[in-house]
N, C-alpha and C. Protein backbone atom coordinates (compact mmCIF):
# COMPACT_ATOMS: atom_id res chain seq x y z
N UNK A 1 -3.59 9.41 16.88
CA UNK A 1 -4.07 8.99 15.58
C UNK A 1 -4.61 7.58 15.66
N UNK A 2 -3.95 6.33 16.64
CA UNK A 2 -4.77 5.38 16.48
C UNK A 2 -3.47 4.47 15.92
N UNK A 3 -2.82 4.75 15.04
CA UNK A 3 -2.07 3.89 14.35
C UNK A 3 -1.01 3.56 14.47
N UNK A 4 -0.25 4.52 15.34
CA UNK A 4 0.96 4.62 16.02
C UNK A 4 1.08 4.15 17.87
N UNK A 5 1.25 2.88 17.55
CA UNK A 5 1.14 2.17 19.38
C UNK A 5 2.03 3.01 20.01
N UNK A 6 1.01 2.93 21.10
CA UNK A 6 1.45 3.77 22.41
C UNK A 6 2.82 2.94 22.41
N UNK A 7 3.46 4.11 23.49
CA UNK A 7 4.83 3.49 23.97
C UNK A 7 5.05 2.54 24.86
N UNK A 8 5.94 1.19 24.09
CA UNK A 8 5.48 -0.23 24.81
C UNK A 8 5.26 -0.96 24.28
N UNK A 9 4.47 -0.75 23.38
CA UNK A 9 3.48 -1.70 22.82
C UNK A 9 4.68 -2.25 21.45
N UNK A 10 5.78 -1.52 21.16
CA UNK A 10 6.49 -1.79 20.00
C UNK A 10 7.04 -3.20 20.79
N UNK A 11 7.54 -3.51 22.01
CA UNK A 11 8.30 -4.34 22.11
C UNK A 11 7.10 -5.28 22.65
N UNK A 12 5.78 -5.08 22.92
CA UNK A 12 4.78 -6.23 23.63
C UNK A 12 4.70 -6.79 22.07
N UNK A 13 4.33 -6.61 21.04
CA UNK A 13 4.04 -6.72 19.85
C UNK A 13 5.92 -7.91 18.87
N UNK A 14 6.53 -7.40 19.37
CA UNK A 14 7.92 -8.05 18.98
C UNK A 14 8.58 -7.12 18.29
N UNK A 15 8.14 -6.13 17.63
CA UNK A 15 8.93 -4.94 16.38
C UNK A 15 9.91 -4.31 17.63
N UNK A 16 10.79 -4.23 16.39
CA UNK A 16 12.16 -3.78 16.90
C UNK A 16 11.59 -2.71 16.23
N UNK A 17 12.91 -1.28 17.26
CA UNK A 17 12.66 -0.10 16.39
C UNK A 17 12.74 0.16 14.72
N UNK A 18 14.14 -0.51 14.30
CA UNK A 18 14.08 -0.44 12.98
C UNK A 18 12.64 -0.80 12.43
N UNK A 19 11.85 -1.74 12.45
CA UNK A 19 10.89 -2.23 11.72
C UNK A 19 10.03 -0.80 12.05
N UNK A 20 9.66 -0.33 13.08
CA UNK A 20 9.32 0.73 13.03
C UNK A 20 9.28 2.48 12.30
N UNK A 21 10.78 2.10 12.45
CA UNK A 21 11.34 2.88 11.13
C UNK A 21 10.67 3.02 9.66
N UNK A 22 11.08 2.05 9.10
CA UNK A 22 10.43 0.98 7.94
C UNK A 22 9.00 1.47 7.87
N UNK A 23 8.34 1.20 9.07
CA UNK A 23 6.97 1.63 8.86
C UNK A 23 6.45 2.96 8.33
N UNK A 24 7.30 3.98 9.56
CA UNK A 24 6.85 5.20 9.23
C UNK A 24 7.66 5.92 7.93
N UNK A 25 8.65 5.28 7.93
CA UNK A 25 9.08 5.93 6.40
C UNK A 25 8.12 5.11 4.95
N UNK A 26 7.94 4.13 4.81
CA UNK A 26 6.94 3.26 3.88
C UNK A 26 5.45 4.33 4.32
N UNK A 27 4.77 4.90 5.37
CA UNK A 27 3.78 5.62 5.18
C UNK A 27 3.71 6.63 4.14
N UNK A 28 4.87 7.73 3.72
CA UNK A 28 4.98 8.22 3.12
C UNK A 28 4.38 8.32 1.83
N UNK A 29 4.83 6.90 1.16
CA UNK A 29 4.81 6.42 0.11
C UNK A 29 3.45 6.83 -0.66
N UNK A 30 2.58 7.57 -0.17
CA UNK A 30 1.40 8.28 -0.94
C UNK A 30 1.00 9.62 -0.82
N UNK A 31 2.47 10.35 -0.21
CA UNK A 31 2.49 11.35 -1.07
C UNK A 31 2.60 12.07 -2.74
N UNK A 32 2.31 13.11 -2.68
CA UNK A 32 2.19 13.25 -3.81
C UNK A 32 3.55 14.01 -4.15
N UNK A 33 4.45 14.52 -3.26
CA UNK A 33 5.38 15.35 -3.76
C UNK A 33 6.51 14.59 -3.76
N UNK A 34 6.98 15.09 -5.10
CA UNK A 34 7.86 14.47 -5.44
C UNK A 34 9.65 14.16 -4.57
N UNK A 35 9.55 14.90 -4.28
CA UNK A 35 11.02 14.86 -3.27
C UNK A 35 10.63 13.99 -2.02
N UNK A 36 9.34 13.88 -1.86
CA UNK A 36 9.19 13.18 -0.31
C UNK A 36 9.22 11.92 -1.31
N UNK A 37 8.63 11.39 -1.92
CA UNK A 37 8.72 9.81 -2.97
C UNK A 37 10.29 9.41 -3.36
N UNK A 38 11.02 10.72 -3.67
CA UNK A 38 12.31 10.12 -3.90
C UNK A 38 12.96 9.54 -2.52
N UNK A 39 12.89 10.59 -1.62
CA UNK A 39 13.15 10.28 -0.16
C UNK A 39 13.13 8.78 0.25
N UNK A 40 11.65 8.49 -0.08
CA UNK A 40 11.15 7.32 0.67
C UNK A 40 11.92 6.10 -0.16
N UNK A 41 12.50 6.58 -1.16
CA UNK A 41 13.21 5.24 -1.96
C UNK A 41 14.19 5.20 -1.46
N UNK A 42 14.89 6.94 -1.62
CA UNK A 42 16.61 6.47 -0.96
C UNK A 42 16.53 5.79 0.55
N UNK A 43 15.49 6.06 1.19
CA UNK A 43 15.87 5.85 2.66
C UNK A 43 15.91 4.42 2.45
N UNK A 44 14.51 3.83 1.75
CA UNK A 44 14.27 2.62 1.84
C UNK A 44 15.55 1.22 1.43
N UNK A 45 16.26 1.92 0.58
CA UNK A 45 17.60 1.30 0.08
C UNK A 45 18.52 1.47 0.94
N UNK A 46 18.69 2.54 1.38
CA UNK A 46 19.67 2.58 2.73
C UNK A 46 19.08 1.32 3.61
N UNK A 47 18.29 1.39 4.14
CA UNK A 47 17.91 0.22 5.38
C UNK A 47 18.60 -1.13 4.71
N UNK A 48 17.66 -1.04 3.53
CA UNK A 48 17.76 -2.68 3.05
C UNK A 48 19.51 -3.04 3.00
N UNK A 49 20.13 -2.20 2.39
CA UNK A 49 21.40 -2.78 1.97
C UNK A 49 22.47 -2.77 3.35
N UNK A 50 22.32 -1.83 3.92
CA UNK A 50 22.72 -2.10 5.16
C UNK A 50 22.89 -3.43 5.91
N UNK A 51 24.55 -4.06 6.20
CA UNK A 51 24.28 -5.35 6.77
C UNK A 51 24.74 -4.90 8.44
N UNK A 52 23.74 -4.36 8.74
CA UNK A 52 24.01 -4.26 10.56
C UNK A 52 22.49 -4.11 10.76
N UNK A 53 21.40 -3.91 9.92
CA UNK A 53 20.39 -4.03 10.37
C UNK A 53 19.72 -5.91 10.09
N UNK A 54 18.76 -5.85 10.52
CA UNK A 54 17.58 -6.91 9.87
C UNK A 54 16.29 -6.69 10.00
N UNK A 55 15.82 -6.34 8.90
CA UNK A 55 14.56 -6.75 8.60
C UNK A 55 13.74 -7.69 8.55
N UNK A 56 12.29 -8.14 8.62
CA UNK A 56 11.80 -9.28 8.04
C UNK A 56 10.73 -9.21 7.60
N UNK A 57 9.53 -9.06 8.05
CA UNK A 57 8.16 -8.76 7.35
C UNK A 57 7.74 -7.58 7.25
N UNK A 58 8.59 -6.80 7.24
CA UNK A 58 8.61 -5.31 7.21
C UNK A 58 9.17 -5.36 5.96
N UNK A 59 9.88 -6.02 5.58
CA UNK A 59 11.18 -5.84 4.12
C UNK A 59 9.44 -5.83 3.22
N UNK A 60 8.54 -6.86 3.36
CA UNK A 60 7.74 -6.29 2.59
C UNK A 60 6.58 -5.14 2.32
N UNK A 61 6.61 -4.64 3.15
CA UNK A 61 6.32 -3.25 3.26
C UNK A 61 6.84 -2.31 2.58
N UNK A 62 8.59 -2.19 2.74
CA UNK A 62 9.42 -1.50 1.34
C UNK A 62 9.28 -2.19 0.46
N UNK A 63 8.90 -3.25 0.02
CA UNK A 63 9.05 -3.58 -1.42
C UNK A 63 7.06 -3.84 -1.52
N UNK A 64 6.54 -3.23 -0.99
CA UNK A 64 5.26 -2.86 -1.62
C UNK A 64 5.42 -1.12 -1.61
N UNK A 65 6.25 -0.17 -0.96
CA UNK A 65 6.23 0.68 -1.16
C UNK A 65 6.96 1.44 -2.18
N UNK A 66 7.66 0.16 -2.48
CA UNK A 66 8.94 0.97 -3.76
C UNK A 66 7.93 0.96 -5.44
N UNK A 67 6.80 -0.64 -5.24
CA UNK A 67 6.03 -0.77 -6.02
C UNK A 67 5.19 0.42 -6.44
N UNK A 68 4.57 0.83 -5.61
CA UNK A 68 3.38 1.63 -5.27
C UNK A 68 4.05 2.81 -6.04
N UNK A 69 5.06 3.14 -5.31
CA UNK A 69 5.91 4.55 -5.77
C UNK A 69 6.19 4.34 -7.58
N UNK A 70 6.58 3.27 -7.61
CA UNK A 70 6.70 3.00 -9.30
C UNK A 70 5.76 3.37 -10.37
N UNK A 71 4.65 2.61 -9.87
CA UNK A 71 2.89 2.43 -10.10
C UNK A 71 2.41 3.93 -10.09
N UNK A 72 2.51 4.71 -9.05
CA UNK A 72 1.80 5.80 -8.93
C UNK A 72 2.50 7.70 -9.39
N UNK A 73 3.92 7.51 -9.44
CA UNK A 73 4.47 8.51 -9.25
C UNK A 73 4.54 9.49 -10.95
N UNK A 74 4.28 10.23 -10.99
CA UNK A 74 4.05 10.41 -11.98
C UNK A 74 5.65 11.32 -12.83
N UNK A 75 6.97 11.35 -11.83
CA UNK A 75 8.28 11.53 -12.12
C UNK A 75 9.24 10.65 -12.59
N UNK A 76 9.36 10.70 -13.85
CA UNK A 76 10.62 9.51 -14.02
C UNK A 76 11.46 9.18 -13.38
N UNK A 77 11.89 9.91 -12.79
CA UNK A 77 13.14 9.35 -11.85
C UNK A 77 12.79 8.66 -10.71
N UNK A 78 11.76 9.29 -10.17
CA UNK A 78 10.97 8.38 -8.68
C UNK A 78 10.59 7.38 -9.25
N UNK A 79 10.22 6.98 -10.59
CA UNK A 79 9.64 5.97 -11.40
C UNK A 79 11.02 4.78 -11.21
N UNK A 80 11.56 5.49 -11.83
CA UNK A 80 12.74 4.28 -12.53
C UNK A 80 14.11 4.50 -10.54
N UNK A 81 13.69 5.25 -10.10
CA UNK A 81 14.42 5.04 -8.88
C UNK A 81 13.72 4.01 -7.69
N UNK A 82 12.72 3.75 -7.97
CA UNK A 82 11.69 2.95 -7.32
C UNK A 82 12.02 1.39 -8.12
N UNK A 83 12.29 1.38 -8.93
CA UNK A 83 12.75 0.16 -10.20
C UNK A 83 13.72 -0.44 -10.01
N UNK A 84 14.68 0.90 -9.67
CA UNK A 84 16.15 0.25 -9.50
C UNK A 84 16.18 -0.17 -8.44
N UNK A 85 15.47 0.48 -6.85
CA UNK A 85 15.87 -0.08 -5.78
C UNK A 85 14.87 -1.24 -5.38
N UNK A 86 13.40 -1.66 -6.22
CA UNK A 86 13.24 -3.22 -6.00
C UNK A 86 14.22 -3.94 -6.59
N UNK A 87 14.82 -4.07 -7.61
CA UNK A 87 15.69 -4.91 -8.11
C UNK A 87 16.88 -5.39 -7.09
N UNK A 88 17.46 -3.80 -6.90
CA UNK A 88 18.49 -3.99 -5.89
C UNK A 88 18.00 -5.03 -4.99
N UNK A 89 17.00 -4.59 -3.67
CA UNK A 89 16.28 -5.22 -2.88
C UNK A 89 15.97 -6.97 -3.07
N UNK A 90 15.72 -7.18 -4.19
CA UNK A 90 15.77 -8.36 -4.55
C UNK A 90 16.46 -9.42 -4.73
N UNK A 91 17.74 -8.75 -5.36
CA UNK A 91 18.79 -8.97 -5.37
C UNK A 91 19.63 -9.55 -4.34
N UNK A 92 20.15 -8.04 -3.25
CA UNK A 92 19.92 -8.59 -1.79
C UNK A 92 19.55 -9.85 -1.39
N UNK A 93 18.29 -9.82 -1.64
CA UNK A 93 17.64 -10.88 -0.51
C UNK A 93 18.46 -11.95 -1.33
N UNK A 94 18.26 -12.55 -2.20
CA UNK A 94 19.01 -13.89 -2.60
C UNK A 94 20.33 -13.99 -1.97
N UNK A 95 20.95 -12.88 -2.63
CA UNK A 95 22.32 -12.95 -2.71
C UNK A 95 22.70 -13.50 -0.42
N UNK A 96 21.96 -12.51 -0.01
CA UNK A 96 22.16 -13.58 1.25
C UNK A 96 21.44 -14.51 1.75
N UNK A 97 20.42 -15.03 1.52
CA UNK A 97 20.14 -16.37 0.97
C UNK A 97 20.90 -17.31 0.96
N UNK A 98 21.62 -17.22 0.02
CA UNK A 98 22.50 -18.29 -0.69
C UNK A 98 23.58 -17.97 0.22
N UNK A 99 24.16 -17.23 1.09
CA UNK A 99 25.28 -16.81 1.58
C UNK A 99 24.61 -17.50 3.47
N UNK A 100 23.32 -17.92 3.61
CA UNK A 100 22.90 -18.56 4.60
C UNK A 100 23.08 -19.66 4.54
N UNK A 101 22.64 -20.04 3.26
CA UNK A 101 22.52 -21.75 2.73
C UNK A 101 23.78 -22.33 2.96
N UNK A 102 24.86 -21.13 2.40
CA UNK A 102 26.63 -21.71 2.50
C UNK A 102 26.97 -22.36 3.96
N UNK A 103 26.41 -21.04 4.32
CA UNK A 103 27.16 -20.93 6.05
C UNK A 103 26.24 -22.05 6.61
N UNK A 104 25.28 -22.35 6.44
CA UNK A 104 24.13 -23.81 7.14
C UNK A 104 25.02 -24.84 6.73
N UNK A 105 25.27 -24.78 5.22
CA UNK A 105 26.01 -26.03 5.09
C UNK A 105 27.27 -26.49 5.60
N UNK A 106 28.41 -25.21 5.66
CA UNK A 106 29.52 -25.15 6.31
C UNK A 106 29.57 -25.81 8.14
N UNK A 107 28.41 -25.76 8.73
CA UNK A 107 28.23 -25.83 9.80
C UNK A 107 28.00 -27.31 9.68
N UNK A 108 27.07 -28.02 8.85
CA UNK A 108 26.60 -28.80 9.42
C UNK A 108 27.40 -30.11 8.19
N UNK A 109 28.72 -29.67 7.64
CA UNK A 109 30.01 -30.52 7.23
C UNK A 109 30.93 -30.36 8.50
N UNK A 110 31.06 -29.26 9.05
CA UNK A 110 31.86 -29.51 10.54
C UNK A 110 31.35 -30.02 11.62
N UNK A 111 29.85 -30.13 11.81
CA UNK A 111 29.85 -31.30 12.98
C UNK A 111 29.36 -32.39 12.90
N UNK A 112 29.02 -32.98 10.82
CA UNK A 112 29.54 -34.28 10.53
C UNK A 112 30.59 -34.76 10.71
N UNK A 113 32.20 -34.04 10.48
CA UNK A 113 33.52 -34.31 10.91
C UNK A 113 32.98 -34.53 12.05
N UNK A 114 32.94 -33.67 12.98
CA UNK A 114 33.31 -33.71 14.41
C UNK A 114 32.36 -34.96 15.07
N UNK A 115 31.55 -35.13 14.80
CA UNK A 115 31.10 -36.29 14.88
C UNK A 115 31.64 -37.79 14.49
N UNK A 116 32.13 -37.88 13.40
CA UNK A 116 32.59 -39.03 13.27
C UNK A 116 34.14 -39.48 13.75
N UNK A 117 34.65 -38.15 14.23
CA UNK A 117 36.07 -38.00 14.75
C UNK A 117 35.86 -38.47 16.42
N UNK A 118 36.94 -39.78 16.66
CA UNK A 118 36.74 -40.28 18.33
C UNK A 118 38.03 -40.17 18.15
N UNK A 119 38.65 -39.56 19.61
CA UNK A 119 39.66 -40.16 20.12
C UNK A 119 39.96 -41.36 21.22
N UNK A 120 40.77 -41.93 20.68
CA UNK A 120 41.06 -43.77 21.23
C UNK A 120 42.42 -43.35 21.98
């Protein structure tokens, strides 16, 4: 097809498989049937909330695909299930964010101590 790098090329490029993942499930996202659109939300929430994976510029890929699905789907539930899981997604991201910011700061009050601590 052209669009799918040969094998190799995922790790010459830097994408980890997950991001790959991400990709080919976010292709989906313009189908028209409805169970494959719900699909592509639940999966997409599974990845995100998951803390053993990481994402990064792929995360926006699901959250242009959860959009799209919102925007285009013409099922309420894929509608408002596409709604709930940008929010979620959003959510997420802050919430560890701020749970980075902690741990940056935590780090760098312990090797101000440890720094100003000499033994004589």
């Amino acid at each position: 097809d052209g669009d799918i790098p040969a094998e190799g090329a995922v790790a010459d490029f830097g994408y980890t498989s997950m991001d790959m993942v991400v990709d080919m499930v976010c292709r989906c996202k313009d189908s028209a049937v409805d169970d494959i659109q719900l699909k592509v939300v639940q999966c997409i929430l599974s990845i995100i909330t998951t803390n053993t994976v990481e994402i990064h510029e792929f995360a926006l890929i699901a959250v242009h695909a959860c959009y799209h699905i919102h925007l285009v789907s013409k099922n309420q539930v894929n509608r408002s299930s596409a709604k709930s899981t940008l929010n979620q997604m959003l959510s997420i991201v802050f919430q560890r964010m701020e749970a980075y910011d902690l741990r940056m700061a935590d780090l760098s009050l312990v090797d101000g101590l440890s720094g100003s601590l000499s033994i004589r």
